[in-house]
Protein backbone atom coordinates (compact mmCIF):
# COMPACT_ATOMS: atom_id res chain seq x y z
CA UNK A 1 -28.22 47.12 -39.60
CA UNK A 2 -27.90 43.48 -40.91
CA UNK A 3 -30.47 40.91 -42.02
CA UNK A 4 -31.09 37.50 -41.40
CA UNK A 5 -33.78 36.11 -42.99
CA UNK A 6 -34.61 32.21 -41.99
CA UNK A 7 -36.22 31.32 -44.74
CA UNK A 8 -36.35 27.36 -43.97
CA UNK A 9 -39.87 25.30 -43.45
CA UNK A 10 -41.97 23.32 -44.92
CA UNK A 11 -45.34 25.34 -44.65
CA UNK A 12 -47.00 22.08 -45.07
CA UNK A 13 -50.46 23.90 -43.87
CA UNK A 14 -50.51 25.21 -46.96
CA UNK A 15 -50.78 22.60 -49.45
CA UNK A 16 -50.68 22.31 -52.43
CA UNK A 17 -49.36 25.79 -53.08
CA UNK A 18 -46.74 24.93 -50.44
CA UNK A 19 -44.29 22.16 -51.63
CA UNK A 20 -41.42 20.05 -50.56
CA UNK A 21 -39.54 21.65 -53.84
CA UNK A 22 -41.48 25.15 -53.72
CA UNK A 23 -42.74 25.86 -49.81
CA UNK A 24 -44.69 28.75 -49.08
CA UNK A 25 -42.13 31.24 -48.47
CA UNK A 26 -41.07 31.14 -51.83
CA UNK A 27 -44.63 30.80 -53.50
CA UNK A 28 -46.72 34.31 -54.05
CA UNK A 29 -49.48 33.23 -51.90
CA UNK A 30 -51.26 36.63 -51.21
CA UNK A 31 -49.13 39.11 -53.38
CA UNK A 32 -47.51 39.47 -56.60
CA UNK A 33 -44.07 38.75 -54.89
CA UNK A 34 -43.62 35.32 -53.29
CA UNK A 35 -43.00 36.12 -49.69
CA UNK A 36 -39.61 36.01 -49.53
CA UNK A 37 -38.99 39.06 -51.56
CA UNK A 38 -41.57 40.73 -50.32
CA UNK A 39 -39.71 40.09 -46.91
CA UNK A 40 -36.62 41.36 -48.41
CA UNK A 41 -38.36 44.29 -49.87
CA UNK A 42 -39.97 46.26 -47.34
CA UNK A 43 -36.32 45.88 -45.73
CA UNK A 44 -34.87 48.09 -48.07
CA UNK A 45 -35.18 51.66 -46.81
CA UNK A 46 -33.73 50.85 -44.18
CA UNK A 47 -31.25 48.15 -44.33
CA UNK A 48 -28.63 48.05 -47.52
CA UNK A 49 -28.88 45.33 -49.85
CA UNK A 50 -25.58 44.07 -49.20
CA UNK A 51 -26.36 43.73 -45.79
CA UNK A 52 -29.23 40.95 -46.59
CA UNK A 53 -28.54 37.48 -45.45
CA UNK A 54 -30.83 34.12 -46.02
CA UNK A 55 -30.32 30.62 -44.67
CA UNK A 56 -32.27 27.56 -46.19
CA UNK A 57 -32.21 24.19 -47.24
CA UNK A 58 -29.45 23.74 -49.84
CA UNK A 59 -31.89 22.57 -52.17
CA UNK A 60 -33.36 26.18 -52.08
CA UNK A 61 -30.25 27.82 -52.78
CA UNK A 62 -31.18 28.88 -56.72
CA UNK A 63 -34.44 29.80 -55.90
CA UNK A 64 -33.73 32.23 -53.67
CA UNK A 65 -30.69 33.20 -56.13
CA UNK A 66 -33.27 33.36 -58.81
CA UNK A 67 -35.78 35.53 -56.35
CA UNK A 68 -33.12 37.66 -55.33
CA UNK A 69 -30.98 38.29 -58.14
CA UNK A 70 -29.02 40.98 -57.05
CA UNK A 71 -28.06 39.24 -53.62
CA UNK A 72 -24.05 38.28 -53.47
CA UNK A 73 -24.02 34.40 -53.22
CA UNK A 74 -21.94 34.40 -50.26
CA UNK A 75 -24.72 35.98 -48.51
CA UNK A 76 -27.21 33.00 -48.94
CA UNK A 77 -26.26 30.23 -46.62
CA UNK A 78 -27.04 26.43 -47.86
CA UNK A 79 -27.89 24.20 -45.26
CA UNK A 80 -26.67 20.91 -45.71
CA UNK A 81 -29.77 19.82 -43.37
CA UNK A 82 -32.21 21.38 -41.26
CA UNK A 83 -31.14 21.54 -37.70
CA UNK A 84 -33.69 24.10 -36.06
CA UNK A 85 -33.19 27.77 -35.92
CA UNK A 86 -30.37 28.35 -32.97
CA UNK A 87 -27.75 26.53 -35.41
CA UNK A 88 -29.19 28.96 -38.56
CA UNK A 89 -28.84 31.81 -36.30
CA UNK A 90 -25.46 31.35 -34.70
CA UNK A 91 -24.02 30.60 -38.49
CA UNK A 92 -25.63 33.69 -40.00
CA UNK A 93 -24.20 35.84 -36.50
CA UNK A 94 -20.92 34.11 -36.94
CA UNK A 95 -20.46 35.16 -40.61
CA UNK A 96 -21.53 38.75 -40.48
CA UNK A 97 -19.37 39.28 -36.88
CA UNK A 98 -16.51 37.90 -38.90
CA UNK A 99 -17.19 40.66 -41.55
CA UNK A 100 -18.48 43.76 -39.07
CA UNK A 101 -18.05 42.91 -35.00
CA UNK A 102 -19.82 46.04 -34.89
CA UNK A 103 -22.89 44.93 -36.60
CA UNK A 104 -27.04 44.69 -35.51
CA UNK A 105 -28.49 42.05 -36.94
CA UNK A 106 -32.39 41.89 -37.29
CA UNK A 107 -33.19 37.81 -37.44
CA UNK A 108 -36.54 37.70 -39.27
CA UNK A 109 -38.76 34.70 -40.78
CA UNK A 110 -39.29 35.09 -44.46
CA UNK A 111 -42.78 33.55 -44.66
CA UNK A 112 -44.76 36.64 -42.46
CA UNK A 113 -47.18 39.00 -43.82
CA UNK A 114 -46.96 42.30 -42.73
CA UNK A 115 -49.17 45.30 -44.09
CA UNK A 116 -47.87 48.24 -42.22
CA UNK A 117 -44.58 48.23 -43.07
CA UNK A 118 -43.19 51.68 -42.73
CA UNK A 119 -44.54 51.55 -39.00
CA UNK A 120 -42.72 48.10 -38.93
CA UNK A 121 -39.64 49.85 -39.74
CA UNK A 122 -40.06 52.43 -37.26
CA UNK A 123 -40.33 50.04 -34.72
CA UNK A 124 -37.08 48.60 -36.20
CA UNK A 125 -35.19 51.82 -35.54
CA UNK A 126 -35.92 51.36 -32.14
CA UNK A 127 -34.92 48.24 -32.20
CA UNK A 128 -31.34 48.64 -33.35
CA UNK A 129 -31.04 51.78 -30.69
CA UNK A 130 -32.15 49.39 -28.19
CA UNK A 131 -30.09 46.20 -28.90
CA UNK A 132 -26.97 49.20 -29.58
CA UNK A 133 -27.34 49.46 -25.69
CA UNK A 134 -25.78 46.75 -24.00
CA UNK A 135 -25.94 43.24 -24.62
CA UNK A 136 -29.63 43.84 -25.08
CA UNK A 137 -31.80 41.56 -26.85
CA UNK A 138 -34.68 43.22 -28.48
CA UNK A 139 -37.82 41.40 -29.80
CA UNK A 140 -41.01 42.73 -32.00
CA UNK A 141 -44.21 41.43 -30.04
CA UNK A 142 -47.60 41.29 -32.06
CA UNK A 143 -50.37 42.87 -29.86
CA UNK A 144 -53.49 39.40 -29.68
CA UNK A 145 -56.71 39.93 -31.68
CA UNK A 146 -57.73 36.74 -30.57
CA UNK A 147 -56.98 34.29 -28.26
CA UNK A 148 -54.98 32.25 -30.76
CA UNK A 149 -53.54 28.62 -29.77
CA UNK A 150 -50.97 28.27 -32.37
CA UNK A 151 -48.80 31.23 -31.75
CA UNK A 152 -46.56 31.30 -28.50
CA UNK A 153 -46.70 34.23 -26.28
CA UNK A 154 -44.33 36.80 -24.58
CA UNK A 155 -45.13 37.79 -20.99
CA UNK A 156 -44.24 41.82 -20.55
CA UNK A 157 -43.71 43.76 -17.25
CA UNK A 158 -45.24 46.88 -16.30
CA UNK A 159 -41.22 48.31 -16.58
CA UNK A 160 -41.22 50.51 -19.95
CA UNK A 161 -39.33 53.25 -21.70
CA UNK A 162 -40.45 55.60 -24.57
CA UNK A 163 -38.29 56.15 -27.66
CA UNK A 164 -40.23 58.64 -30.15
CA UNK A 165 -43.90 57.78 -28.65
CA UNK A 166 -42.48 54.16 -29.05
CA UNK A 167 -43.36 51.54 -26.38
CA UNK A 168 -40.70 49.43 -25.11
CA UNK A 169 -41.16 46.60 -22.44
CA UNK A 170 -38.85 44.39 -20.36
CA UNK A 171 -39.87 40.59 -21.25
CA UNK A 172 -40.71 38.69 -18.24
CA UNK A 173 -40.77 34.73 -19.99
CA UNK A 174 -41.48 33.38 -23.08
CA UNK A 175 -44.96 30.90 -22.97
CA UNK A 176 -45.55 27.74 -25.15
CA UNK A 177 -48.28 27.63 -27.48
CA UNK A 178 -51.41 28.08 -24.81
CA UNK A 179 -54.77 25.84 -25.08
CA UNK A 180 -57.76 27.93 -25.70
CA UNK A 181 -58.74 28.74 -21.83
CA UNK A 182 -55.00 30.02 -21.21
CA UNK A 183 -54.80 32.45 -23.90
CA UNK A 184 -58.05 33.65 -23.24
CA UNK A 185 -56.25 34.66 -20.20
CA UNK A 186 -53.48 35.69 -22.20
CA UNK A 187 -55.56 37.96 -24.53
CA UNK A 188 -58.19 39.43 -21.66
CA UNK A 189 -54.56 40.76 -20.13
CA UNK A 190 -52.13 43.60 -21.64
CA UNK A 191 -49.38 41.79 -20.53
CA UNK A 192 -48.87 39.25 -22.98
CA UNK A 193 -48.17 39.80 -26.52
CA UNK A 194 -47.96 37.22 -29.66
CA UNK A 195 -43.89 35.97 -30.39
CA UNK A 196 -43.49 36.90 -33.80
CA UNK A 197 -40.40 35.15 -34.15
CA UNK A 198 -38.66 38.15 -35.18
CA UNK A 199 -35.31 39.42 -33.03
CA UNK A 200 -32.74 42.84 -32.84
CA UNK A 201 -29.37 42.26 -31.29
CA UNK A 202 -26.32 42.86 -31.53
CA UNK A 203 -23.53 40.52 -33.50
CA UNK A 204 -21.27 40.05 -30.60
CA UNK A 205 -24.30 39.56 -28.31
CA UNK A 206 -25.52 36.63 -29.70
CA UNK A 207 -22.28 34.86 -30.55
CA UNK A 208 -21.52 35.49 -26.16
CA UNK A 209 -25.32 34.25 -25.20
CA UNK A 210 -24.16 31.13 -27.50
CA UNK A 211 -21.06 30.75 -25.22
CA UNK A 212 -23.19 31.38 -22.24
CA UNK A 213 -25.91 29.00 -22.91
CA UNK A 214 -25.66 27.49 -25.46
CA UNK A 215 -21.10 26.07 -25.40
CA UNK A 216 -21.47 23.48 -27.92
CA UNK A 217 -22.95 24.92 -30.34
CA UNK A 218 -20.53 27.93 -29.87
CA UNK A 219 -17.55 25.52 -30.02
CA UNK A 220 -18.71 24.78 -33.33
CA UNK A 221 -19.50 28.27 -34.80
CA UNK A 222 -15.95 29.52 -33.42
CA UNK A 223 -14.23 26.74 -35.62
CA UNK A 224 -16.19 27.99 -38.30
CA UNK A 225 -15.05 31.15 -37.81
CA UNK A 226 -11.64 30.38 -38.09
CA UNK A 227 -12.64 28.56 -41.72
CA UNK A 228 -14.14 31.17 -43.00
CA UNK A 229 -12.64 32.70 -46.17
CA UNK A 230 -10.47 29.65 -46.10
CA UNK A 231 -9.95 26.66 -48.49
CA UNK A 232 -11.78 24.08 -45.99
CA UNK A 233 -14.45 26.84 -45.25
CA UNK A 234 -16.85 24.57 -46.70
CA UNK A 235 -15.96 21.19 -45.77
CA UNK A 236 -16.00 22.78 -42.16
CA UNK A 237 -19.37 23.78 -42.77
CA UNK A 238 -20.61 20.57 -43.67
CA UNK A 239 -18.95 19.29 -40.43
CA UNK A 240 -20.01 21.20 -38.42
CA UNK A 241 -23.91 20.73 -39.53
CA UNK A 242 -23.46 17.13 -38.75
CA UNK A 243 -22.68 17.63 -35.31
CA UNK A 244 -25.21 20.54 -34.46
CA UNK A 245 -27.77 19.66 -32.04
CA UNK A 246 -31.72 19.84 -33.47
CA UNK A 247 -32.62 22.82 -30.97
CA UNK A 248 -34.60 26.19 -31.69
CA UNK A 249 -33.03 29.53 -30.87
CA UNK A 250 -35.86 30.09 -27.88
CA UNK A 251 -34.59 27.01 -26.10
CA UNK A 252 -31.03 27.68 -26.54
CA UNK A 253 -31.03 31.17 -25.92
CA UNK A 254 -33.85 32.97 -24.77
CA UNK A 255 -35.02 30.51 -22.03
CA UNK A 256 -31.99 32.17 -20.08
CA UNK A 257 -30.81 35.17 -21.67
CA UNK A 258 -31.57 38.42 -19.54
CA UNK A 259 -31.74 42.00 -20.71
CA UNK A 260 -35.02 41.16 -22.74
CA UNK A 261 -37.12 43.77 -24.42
CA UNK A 262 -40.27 43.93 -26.16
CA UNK A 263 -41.98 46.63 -28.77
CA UNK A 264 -45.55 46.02 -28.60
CA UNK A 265 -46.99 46.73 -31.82
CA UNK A 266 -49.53 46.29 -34.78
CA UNK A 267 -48.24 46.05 -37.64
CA UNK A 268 -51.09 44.14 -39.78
CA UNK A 269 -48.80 41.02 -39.18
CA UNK A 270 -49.51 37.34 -39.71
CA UNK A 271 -47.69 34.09 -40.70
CA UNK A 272 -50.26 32.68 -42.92
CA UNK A 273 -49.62 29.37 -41.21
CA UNK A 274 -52.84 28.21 -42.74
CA UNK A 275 -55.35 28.86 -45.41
CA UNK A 276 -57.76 30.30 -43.67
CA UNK A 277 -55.18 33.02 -42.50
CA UNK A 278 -55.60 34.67 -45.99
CA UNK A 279 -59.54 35.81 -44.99
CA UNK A 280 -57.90 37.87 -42.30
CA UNK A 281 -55.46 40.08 -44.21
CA UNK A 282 -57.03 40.31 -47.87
CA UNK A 283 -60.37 42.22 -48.40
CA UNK A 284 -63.49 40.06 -49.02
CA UNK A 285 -65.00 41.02 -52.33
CA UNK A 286 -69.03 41.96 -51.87
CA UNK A 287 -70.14 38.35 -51.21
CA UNK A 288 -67.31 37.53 -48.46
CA UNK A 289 -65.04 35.78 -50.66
CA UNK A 290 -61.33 36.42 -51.17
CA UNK A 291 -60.44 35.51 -54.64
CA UNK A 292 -56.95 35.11 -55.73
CA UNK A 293 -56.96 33.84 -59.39
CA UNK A 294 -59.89 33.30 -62.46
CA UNK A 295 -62.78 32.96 -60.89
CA UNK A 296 -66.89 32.98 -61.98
CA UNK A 297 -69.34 31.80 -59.25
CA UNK A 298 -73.34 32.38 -58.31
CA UNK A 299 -74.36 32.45 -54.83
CA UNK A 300 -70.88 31.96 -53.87
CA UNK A 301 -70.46 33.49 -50.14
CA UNK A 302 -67.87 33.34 -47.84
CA UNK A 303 -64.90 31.45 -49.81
CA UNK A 304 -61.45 31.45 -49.87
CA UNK A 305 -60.66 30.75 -53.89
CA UNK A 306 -57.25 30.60 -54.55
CA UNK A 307 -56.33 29.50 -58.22
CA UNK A 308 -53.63 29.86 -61.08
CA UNK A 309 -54.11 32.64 -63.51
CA UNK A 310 -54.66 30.94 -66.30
CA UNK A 311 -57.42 28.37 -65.08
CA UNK A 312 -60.70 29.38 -64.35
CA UNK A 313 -62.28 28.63 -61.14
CA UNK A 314 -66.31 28.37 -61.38
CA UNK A 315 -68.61 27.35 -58.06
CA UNK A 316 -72.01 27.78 -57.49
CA UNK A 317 -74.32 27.56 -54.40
CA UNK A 318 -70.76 27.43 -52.14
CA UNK A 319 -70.42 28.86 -48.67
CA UNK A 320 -67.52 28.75 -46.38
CA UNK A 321 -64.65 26.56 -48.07
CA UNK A 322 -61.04 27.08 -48.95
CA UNK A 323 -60.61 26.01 -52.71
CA UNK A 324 -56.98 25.55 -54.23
CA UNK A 325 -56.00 24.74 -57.42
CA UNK A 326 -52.87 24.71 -57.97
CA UNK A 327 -52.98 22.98 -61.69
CA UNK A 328 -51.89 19.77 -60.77
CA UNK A 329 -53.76 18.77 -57.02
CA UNK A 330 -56.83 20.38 -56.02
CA UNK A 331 -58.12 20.74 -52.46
CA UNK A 332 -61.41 21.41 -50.86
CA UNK A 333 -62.26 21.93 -47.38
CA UNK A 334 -64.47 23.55 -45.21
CA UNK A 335 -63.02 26.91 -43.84
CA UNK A 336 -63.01 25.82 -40.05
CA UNK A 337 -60.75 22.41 -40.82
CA UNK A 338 -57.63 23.60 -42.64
CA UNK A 339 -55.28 22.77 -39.55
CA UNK A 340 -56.20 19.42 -40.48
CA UNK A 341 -54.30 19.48 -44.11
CA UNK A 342 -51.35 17.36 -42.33
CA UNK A 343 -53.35 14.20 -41.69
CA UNK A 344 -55.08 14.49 -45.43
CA UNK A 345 -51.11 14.99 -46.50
CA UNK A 346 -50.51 11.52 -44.27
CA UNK A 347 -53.07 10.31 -46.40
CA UNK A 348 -51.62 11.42 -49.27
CA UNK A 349 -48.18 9.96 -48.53
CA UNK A 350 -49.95 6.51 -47.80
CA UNK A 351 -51.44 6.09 -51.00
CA UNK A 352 -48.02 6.25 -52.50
CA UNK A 353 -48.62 10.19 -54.06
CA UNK A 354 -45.44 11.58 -53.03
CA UNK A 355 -45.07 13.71 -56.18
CA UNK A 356 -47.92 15.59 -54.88
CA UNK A 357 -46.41 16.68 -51.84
């Protein structure tokens, strides 16, 4: 099995650990690893190093060099802009069918937390029998534990199969991100699952489903194909970037792909999309808080307190913020309103602070 790891974004929900030079999925927000390698990581039992693959900004290149040290250069892709994930996907497909037709890939974002992760690789297993089947497309769904707006939701059918005592679904449709009422119906129902983002199939599968649905796009990556391991391979890069259409992998592909299948599982998985994400997967101390960094506080309850280790973070009579220090910015905010950090980064950019961001 192969790795993709899309390790583009801006996490901008997470500011001001999360930065234009530094986003979150290179920053250690809840570990000692920044997320990336801790992505890469709990890969490694089961797929080879070699077989590891990341596409980012171009900028990002020598971080992730400098993250993953041991990763072969040609395996991290530089994008010369951001253009959505179908175009990262289809280049990172491209390039490993041109080096092993027979290969699985596993596309994965690099900026998810996941606790469980030798079930997680279990259910990976399965995967790559699955997707080895076919032209199968195989996808790992996150069972709710809330009806949560900001995730978008996969729609199973009562057809399943059993591999090992592991659950396997065919996917009915893919649903936007619900408002509250919807995935209350969503959640109340075990037929609808969270889309983790995360995908099994094989090479040659997804380089047809871009031919099938997706023919300009797979004009483009077959031209690249023929560059690759040429002189011009990276001036054809470049050009073909430019004329890549700004479209996600889910509208390109999935929308009409059949042969669909979901695992169903819980994992102790989250994307940390925003601060307040961190109370859910790191143990409160005795007062409720979740302290990551120097910190000293009375009648402190209920805070998130995330800080540098070598500043020293002191409250008192505090209940139920986020506070972030990150050394050079600072931000405070009441638990419940950090999906508002956007509009204070508007703010931010208005008052002519772009080195903060």
């Amino acid at each position: 099995m192969y790795a993709a790891i899309i390790a583009g974004g801006s996490g901008t929900r997470l500011w001001p650990k999360s930065r234009k030079g530094k986003p979150k999925q290179f920053q250690n927000l809840y570990s000692e690893n920044s997320m990336l390698q801790d992505t890469v990581r709990r890969l490694e039992p089961l797929i080879p190093q070699e077989n590891v693959f990341v596409i980012a900004g171009r900028t990002h290149k020598p971080i992730i060099e400098e993250q993953l040290p041991w990763i072969n250069p040609d395996n991290v892709i530089g994008e010369p802009m951001g253009k959505d994930t179908a175009p990262a996907v289809g280049v990172i497909a491209t390039l490993i069918h041109h080096r092993d037709p027979s290969a699985v890939i596993l596309v994965s974002p690099a900026d998810h937390v996941i606790l469980r992760e030798e079930a997680f690789r279990r259910l990976l297993e399965v995967g790559e029998q699955v997707a080895s089947e076919a032209s199968n497309i195989v996808t790992i769904g996150i069972k709710p534990a809330a009806p949560e707006t900001g995730y978008g939701y996969i729609q199973m059918s009562e057809n399943l199969r059993h591999f090992d005592g592991v659950e396997v679904r065919e996917v009915i449709s893919f649903k936007e991100k619900p408002d509250l009422i919807t995935a209350e119906e969503y959640v109340s129902s075990w037929q609808y699952v969270w889309n983790s983002g995360m995908f099994i199939w094989s090479a040659k599968t997804i380089v047809d489903l871009f031919e099938a649905h997706s023919p300009q796009i797979h004009k483009l990556l077959m031209r690249y194909d023929k560059a690759i391991g040429t002189p011009d391979e990276a001036k054809v890069f470049d050009e073909i970037y430019e004329q890549f259409p700004r479209i996600s992998v889910d509208y390109a592909i999935l929308e009409n792909a059949k042969d669909i299948f979901v695992i169903p599982a819980s994992i102790g998985w989250s994307d940390l999309g925003a601060w307040s994400s961190l109370r859910e997967i790191k143990i409160p101390d005795e007062h409720g808080n979740v302290i990551l960094g120097e910190h000293v506080g009375i009648d402190t309850h209920s805070c998130l307190i995330h800080g540098e280790p070598d500043r020293l973070i002191a409250t008192i009579g505090l209940d139920n913020l986020v506070i972030v220090d990150t050394g050079d910015a600072l931000l405070v905010l009441p638990a419940g309103r950090s999906q508002e950090i956007k509009e204070l980064l508007e703010e931010v950019k208005k008052k002519g602070k772009d080195r903060y961001l």
